[in-house]
N, C-alpha and C. Protein backbone atom coordinates (compact mmCIF):
# COMPACT_ATOMS: atom_id res chain seq x y z
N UNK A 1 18.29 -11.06 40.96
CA UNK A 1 17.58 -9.80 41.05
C UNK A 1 17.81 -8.95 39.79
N UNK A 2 19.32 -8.82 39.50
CA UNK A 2 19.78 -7.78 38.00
C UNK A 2 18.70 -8.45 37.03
N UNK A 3 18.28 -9.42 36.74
CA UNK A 3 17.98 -10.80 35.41
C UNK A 3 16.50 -10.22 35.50
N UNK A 4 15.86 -9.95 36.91
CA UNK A 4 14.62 -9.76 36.91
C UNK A 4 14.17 -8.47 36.22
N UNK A 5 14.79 -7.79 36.92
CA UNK A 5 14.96 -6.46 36.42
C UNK A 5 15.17 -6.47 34.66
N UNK A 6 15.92 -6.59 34.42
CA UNK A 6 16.42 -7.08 32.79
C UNK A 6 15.19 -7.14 32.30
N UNK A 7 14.71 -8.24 32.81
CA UNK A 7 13.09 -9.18 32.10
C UNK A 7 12.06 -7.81 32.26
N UNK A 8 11.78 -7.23 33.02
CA UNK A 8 10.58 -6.11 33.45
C UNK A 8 11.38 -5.08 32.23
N UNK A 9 12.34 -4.51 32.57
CA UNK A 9 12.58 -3.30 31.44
C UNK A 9 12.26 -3.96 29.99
N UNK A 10 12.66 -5.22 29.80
CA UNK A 10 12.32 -5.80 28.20
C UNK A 10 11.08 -5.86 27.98
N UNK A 11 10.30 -6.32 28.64
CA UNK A 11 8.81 -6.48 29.16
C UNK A 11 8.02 -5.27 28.59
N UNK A 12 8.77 -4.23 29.06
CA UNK A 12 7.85 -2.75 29.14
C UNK A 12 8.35 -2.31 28.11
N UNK A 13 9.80 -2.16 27.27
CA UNK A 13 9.93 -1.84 26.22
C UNK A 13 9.48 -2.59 24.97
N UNK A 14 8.69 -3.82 25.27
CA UNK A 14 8.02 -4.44 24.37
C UNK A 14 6.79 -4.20 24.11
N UNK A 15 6.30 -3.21 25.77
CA UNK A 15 4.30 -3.55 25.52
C UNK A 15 4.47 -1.71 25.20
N UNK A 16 5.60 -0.89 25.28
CA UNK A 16 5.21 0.35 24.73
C UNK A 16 5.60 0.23 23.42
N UNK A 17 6.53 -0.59 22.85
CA UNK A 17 6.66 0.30 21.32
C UNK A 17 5.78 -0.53 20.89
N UNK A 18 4.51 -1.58 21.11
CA UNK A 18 3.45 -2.20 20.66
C UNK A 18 2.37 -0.48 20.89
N UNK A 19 2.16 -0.10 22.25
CA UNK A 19 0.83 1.04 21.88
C UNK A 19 1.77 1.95 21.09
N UNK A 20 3.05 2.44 21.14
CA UNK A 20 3.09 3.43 20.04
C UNK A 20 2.76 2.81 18.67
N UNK A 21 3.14 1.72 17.92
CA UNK A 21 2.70 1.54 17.06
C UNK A 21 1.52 1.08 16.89
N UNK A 22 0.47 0.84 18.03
CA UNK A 22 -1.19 0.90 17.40
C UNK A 22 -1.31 2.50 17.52
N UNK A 23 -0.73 3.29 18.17
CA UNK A 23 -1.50 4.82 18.24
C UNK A 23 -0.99 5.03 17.04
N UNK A 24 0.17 4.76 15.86
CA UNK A 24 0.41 5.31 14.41
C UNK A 24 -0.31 5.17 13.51
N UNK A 25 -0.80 3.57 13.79
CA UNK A 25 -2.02 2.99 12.81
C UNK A 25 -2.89 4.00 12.87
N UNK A 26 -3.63 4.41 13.98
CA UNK A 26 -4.44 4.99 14.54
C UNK A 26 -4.49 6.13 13.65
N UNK A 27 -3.49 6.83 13.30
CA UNK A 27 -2.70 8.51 12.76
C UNK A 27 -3.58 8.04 11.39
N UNK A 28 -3.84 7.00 10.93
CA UNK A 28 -3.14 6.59 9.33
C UNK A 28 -5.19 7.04 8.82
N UNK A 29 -5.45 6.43 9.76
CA UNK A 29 -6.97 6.10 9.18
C UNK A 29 -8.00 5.92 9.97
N UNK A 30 -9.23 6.19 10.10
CA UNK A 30 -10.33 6.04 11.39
C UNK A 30 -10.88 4.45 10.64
N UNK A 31 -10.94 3.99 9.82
CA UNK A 31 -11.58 2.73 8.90
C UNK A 31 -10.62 1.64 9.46
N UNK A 32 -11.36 0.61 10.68
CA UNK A 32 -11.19 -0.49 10.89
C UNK A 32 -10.58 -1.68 10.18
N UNK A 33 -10.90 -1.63 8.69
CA UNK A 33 -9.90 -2.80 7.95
C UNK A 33 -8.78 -2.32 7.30
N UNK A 34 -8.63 -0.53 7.23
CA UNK A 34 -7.32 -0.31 6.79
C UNK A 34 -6.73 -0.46 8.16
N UNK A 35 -7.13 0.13 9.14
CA UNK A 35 -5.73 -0.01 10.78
C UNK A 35 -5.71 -1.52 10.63
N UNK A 36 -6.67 -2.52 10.61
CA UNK A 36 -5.97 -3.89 10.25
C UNK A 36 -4.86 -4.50 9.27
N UNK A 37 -5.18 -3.90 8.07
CA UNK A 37 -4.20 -4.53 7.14
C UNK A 37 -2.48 -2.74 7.26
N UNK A 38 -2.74 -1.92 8.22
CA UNK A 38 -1.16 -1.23 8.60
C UNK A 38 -0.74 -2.10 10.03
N UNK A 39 -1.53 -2.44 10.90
CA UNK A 39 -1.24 -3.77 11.35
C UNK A 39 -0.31 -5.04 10.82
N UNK A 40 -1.25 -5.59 10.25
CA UNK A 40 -0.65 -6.40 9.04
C UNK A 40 1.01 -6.51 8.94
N UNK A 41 0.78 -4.86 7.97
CA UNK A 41 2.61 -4.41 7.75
C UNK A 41 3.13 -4.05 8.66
N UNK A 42 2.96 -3.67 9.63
CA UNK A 42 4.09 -3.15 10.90
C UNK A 42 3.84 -4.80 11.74
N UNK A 43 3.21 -5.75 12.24
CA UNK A 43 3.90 -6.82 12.42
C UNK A 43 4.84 -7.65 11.47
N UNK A 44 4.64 -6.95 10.10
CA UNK A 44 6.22 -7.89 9.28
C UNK A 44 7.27 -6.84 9.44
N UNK A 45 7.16 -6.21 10.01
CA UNK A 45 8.59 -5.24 9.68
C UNK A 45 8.26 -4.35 8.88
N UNK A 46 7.06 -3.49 8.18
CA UNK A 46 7.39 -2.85 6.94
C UNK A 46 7.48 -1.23 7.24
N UNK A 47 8.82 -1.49 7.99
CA UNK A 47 9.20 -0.11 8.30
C UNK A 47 9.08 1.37 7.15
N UNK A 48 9.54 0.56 5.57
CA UNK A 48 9.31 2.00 4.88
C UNK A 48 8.44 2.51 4.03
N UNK A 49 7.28 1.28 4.49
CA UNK A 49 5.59 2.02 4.48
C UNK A 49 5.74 2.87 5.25
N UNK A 50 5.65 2.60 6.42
CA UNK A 50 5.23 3.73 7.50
C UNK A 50 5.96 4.65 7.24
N UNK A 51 7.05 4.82 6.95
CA UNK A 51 8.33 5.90 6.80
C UNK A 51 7.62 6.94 5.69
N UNK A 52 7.00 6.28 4.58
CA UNK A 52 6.74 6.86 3.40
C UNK A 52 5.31 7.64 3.82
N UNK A 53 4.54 6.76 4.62
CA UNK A 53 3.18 7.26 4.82
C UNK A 53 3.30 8.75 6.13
N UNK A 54 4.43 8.43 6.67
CA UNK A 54 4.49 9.62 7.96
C UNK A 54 5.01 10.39 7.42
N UNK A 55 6.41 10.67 6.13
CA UNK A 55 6.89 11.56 5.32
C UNK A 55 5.69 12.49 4.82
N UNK A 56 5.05 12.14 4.36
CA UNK A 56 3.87 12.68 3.87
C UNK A 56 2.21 12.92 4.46
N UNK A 57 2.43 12.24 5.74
CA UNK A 57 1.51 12.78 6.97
C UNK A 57 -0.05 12.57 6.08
N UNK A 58 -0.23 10.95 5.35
CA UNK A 58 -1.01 10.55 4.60
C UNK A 58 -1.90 9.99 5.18
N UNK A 59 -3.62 10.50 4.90
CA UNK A 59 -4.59 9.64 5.29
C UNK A 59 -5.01 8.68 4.32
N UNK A 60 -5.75 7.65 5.16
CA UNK A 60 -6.04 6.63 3.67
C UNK A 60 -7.48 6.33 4.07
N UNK A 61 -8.06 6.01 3.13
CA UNK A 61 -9.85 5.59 3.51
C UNK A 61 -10.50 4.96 2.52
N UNK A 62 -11.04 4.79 2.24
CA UNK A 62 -12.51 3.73 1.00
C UNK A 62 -12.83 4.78 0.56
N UNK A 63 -12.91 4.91 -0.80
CA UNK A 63 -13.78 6.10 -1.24
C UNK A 63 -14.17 5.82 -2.27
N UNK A 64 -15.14 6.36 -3.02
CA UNK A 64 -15.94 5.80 -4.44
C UNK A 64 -15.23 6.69 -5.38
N UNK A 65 -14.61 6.11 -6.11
CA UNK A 65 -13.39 6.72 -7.02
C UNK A 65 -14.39 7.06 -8.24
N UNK A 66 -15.30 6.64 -8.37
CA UNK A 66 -16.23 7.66 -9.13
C UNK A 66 -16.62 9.19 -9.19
N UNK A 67 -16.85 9.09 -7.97
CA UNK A 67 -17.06 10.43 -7.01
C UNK A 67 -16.06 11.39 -8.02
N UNK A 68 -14.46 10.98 -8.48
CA UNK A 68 -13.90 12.06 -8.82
C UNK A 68 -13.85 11.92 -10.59
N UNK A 69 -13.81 10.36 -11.12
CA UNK A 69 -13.84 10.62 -12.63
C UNK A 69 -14.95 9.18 -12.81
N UNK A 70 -15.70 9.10 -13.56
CA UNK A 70 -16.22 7.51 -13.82
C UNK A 70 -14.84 6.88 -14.58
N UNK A 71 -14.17 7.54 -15.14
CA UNK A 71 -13.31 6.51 -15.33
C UNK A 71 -12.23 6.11 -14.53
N UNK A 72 -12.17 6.21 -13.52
CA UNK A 72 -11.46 5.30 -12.01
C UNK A 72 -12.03 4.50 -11.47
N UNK A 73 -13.41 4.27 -12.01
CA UNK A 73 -14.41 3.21 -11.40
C UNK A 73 -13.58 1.72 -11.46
N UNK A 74 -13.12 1.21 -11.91
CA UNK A 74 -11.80 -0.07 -11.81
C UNK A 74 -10.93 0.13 -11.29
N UNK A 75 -10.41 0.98 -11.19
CA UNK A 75 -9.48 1.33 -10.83
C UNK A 75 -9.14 1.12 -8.95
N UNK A 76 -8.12 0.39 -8.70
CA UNK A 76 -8.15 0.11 -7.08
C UNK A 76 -7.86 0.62 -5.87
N UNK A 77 -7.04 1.71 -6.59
CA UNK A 77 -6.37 2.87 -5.48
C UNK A 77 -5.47 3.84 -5.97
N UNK A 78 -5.68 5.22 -5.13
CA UNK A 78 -4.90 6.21 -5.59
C UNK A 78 -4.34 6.87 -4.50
N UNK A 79 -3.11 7.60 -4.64
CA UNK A 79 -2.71 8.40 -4.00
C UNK A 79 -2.61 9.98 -4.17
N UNK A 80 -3.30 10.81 -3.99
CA UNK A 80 -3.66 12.13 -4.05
C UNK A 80 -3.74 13.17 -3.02
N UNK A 81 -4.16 14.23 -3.36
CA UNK A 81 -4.16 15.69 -2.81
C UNK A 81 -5.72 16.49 -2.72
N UNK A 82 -6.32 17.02 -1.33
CA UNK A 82 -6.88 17.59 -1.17
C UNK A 82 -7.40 19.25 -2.17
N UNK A 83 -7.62 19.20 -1.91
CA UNK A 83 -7.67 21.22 -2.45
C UNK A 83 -6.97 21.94 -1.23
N UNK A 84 -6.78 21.76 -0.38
CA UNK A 84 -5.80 22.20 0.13
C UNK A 84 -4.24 21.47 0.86
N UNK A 85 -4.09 20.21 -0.14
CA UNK A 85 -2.72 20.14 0.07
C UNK A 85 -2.28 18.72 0.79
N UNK A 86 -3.49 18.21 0.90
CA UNK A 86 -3.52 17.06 2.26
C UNK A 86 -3.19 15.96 1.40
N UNK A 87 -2.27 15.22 1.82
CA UNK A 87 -2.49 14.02 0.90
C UNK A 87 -3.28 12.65 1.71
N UNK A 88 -3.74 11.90 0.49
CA UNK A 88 -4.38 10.80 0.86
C UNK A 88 -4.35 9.54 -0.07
N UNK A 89 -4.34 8.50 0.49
CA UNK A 89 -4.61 6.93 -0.23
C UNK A 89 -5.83 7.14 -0.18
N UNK A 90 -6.67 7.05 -1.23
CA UNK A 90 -8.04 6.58 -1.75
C UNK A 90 -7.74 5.03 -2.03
N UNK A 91 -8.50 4.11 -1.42
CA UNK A 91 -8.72 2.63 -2.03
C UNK A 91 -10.09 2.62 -2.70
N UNK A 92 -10.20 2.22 -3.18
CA UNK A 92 -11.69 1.99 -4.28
C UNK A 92 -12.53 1.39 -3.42
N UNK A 93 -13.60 1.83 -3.16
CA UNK A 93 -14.85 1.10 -2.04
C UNK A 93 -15.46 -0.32 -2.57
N UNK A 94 -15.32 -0.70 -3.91
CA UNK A 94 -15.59 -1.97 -4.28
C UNK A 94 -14.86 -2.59 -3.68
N UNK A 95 -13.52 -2.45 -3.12
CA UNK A 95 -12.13 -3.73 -2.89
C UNK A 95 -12.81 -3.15 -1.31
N UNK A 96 -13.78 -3.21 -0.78
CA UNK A 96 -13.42 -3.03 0.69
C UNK A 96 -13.78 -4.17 1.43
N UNK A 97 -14.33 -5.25 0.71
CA UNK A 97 -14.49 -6.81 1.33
C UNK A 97 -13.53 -7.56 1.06
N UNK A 98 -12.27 -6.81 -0.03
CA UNK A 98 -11.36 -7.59 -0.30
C UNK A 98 -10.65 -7.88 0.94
N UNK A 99 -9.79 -9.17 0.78
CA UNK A 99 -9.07 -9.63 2.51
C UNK A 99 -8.16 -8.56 3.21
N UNK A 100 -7.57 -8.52 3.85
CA UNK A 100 -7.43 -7.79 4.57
C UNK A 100 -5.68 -7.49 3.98
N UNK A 101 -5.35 -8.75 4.09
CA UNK A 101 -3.88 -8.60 3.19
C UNK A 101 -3.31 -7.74 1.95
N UNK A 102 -4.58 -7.93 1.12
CA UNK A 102 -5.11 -7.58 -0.39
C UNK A 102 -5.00 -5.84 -0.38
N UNK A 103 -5.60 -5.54 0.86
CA UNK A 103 -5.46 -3.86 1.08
C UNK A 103 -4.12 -3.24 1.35
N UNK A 104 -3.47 -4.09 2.22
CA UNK A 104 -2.39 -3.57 2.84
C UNK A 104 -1.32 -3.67 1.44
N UNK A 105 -1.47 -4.62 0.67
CA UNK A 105 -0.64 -5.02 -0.73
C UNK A 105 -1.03 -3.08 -1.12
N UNK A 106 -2.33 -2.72 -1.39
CA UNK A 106 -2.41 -1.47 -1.93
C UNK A 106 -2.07 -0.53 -1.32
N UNK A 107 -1.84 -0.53 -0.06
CA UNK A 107 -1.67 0.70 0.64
C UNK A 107 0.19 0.92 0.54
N UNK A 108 0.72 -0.69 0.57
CA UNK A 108 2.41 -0.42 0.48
C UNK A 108 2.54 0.14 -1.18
N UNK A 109 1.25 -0.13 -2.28
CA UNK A 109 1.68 0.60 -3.72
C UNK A 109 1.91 2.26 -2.99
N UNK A 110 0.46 2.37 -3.20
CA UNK A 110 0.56 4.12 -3.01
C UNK A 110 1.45 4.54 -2.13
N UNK A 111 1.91 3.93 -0.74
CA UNK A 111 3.11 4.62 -0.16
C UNK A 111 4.27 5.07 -0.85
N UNK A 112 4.27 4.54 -1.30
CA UNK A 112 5.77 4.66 -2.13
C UNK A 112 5.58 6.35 -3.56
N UNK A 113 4.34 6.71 -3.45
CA UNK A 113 4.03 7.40 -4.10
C UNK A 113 4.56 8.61 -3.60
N UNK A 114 5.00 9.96 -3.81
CA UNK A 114 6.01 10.80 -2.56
C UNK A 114 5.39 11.88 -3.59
N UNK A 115 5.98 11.60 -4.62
CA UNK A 115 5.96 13.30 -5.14
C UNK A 115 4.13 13.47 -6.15
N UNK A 116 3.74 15.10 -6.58
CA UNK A 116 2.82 15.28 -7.60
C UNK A 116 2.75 14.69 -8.58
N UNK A 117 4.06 14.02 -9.48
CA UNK A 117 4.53 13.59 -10.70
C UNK A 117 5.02 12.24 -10.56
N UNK A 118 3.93 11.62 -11.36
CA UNK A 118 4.28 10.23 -11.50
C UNK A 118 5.46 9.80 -12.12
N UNK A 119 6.40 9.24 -12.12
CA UNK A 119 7.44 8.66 -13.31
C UNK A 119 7.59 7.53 -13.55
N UNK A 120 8.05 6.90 -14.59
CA UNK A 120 7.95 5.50 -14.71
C UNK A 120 9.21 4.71 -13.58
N UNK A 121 10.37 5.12 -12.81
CA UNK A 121 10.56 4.83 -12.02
C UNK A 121 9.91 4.68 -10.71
N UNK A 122 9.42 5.18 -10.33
CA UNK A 122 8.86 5.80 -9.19
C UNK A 122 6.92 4.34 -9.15
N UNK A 123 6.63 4.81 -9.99
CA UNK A 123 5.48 3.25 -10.38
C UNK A 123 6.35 2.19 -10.33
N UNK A 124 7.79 2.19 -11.32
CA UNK A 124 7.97 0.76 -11.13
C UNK A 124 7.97 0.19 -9.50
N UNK A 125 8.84 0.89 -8.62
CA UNK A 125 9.07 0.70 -7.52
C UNK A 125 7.71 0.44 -6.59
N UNK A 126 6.79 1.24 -6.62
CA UNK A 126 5.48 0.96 -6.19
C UNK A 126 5.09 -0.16 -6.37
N UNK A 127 5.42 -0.76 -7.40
CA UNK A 127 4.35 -1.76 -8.25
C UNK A 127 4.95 -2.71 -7.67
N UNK A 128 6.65 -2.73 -7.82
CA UNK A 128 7.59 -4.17 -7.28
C UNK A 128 7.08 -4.21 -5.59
N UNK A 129 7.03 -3.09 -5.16
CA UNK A 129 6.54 -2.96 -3.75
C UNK A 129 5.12 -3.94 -3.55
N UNK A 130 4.68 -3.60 -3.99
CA UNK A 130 3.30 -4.01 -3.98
C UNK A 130 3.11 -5.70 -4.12
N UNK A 131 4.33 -6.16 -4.89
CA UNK A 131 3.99 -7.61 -5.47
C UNK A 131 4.49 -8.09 -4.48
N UNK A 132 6.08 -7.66 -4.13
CA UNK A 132 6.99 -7.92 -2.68
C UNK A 132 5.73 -8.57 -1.52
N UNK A 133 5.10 -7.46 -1.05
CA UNK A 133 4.43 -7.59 -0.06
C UNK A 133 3.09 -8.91 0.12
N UNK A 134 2.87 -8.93 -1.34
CA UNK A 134 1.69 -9.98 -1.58
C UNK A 134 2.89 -11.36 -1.45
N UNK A 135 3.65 -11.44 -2.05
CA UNK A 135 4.51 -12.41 -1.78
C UNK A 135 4.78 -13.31 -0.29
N UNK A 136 5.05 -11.57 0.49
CA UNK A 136 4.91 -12.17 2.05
C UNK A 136 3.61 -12.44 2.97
N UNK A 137 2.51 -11.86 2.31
CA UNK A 137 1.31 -11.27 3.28
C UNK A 137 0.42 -12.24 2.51
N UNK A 138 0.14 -13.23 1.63
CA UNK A 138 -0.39 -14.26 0.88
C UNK A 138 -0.22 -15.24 1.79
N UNK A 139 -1.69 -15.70 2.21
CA UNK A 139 -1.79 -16.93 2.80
C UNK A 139 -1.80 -18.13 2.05
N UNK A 140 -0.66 -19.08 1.55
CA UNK A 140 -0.26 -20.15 0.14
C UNK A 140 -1.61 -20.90 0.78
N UNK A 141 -1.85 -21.10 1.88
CA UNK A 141 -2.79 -22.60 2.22
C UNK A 141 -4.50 -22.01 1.74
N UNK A 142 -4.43 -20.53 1.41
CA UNK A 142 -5.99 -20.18 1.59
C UNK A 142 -6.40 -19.64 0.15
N UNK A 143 -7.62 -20.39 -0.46
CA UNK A 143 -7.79 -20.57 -1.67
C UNK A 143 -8.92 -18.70 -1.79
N UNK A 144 -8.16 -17.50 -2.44
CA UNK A 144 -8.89 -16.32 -2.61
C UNK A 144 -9.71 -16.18 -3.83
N UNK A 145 -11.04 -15.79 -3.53
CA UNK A 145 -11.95 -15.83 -4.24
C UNK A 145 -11.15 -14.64 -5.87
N UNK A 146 -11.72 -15.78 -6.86
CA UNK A 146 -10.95 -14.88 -8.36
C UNK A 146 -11.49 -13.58 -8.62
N UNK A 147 -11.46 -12.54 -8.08
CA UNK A 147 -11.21 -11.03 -8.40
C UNK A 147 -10.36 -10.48 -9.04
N UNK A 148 -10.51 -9.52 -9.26
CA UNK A 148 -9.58 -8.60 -10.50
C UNK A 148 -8.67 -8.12 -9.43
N UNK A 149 -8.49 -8.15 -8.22
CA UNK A 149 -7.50 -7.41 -7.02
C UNK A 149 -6.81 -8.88 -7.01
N UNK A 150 -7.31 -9.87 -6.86
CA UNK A 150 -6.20 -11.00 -7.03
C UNK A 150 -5.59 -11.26 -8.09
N UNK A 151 -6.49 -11.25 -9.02
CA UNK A 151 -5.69 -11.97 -9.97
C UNK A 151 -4.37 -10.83 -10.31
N UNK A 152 -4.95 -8.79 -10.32
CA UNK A 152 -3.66 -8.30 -10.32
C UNK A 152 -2.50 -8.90 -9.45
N UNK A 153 -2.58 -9.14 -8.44
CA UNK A 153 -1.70 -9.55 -6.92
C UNK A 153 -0.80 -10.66 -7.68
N UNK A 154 -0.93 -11.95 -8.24
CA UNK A 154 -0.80 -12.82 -8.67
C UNK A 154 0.02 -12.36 -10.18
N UNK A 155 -0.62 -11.96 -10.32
CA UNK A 155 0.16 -11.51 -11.86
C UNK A 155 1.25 -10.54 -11.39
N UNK A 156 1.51 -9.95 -10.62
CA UNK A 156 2.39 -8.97 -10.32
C UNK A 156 3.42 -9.51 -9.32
N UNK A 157 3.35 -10.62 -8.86
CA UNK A 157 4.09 -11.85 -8.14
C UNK A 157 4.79 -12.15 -9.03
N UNK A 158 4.08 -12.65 -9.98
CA UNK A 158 4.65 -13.82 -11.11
C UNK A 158 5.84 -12.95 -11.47
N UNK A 159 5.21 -11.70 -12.20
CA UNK A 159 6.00 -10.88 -13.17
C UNK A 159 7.18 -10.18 -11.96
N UNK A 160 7.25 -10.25 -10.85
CA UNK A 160 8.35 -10.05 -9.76
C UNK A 160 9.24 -11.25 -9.55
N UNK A 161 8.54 -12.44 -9.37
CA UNK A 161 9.89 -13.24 -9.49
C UNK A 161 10.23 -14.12 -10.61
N UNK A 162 10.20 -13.75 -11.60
CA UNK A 162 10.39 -13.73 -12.97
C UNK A 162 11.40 -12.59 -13.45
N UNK A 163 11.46 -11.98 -12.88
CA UNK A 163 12.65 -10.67 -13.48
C UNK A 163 13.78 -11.30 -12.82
N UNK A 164 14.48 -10.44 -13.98
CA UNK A 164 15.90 -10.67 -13.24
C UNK A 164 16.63 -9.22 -13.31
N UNK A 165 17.83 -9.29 -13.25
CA UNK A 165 19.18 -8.22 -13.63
C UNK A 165 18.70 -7.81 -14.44
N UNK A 166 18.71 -8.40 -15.97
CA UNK A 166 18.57 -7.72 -17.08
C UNK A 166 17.52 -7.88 -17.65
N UNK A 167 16.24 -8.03 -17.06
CA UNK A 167 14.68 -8.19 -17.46
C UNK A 167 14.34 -7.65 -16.41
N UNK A 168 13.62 -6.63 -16.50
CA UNK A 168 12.77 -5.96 -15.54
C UNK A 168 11.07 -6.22 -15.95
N UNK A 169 10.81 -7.78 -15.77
CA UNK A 169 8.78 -7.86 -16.20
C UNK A 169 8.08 -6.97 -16.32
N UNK A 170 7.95 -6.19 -14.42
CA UNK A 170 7.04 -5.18 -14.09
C UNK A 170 7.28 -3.86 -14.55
N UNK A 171 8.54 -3.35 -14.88
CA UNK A 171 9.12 -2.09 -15.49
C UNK A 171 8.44 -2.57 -17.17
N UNK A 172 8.35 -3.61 -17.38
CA UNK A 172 8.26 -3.70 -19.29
C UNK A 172 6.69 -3.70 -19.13
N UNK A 173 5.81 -4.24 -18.20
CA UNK A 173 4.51 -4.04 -17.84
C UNK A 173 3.98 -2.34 -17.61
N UNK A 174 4.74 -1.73 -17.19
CA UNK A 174 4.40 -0.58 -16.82
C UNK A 174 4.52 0.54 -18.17
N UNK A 175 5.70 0.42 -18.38
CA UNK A 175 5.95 1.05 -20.04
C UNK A 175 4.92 1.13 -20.85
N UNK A 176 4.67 -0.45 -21.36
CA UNK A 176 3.73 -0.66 -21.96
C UNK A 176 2.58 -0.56 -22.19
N UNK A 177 2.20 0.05 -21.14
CA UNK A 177 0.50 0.25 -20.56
C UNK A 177 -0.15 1.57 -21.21
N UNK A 178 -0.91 1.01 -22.35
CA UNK A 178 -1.66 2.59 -22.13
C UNK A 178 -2.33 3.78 -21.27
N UNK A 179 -2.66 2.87 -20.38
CA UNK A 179 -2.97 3.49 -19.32
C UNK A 179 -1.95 4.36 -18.38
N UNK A 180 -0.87 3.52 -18.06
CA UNK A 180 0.25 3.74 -17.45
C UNK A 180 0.90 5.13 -18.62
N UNK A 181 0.85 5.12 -19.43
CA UNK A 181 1.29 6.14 -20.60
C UNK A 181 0.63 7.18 -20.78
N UNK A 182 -0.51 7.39 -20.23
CA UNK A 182 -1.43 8.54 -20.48
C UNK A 182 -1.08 9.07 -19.13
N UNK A 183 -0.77 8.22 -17.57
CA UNK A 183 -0.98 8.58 -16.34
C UNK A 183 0.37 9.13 -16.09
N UNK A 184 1.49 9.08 -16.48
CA UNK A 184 2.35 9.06 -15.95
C UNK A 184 2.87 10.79 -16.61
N UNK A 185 2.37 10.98 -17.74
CA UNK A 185 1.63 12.37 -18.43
C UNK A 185 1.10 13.43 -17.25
N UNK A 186 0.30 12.61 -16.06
CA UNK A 186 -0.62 13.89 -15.66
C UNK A 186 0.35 14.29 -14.63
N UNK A 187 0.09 15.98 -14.69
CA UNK A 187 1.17 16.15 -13.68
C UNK A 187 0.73 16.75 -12.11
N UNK A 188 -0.81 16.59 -12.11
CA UNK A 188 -1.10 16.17 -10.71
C UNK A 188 -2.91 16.22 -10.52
N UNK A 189 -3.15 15.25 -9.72
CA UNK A 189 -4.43 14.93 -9.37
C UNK A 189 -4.74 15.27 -8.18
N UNK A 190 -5.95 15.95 -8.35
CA UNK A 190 -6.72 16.44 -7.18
C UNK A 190 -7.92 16.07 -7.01
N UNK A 191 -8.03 14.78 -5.88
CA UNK A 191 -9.49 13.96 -6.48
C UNK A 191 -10.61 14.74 -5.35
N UNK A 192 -10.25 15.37 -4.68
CA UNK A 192 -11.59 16.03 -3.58
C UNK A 192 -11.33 17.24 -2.40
């Protein structure tokens, strides 16, 4: 009888912290393939996405990153601020057929994003984040069509397990970037 009991309380503490964590997804985004790919990360464990995304009480959605500069039009995702204060993951609406994995890889970058001011620590960590996750959330058996969201994914793998102690790849990738060098300059974006 105790054993049964046992089994029913495990039972029920299994099928509630499952709806609390679809009602968080829920918090994150009304867009069907992002609650899939925070899915995604909360069945691997990726407790400090969510940690990072509820710290900051962040919405995320598809948006045409044009809308705020044409030159973000490549560009795959951002993490930003309302005009009044709200923050949000913008993913680029071109990547929105990208797989489902491919998003969630972007959504664990920008989590990690916390403060107005970019720093080159603060990207590196995003970026290692980001490759981390493709590492685990990469299906090896399933051949992904060659996009510029993969082939980054792939290149940012490589250049992750390729570092070591005293080579940091993705930190010497990030430095180096003109882009990364002009961005890490701005000291805050307000895309809408």
């Amino acid at each position: 009888m105790l054993k049964r009991v046992l089994v029913l309380l495990a039972c029920l503490f299994v099928l509630s912290s499952s709806a609390v964590s679809a009602m968080n997804v829920k918090y994150f985004s009304e867009d069907l393939k992002i609650r899939e790919a925070l899915a995604m990360l909360d069945d691997i464990g990726a407790k400090e996405i969510f940690d990072n995304l509820q710290e900051n009480s962040v919405k995320i959605q598809f948006y045409d990153l044009t809308q705020i500069s044409y030159s973000y039009s490549r560009h795959f995702a951002m993490n930003t601020t309302d005009t009044w204060g709200n923050r949000y993951i913008l993913i680029n609406s071109r990547y929105k057929n990208a797989p489902t994995e491919q998003i969630a890889c972007l959504i664990a970058h920008e989590s990690c994003h916390k403060g107005r001011v970019a720093t080159l620590a603060e990207e590196t960590t995003a970026t290692r984040t980001e490759a981390k996750y493709w590492q685990v959330l990469k299906r090896h058996n399933h051949e992904y069509a060659n996009t510029a969201l993969t082939n980054r994914l792939n290149s940012l793998a490589n250049l992750e397990s390729s570092s070591t102690v005293n080579h940091d790849y993705i930190q010497d990738r990030i430095s180096n970037s003109k882009f990364y060098q002009s961005q890490l300059a701005v000291r805050e974006r307000r895309a809408f």
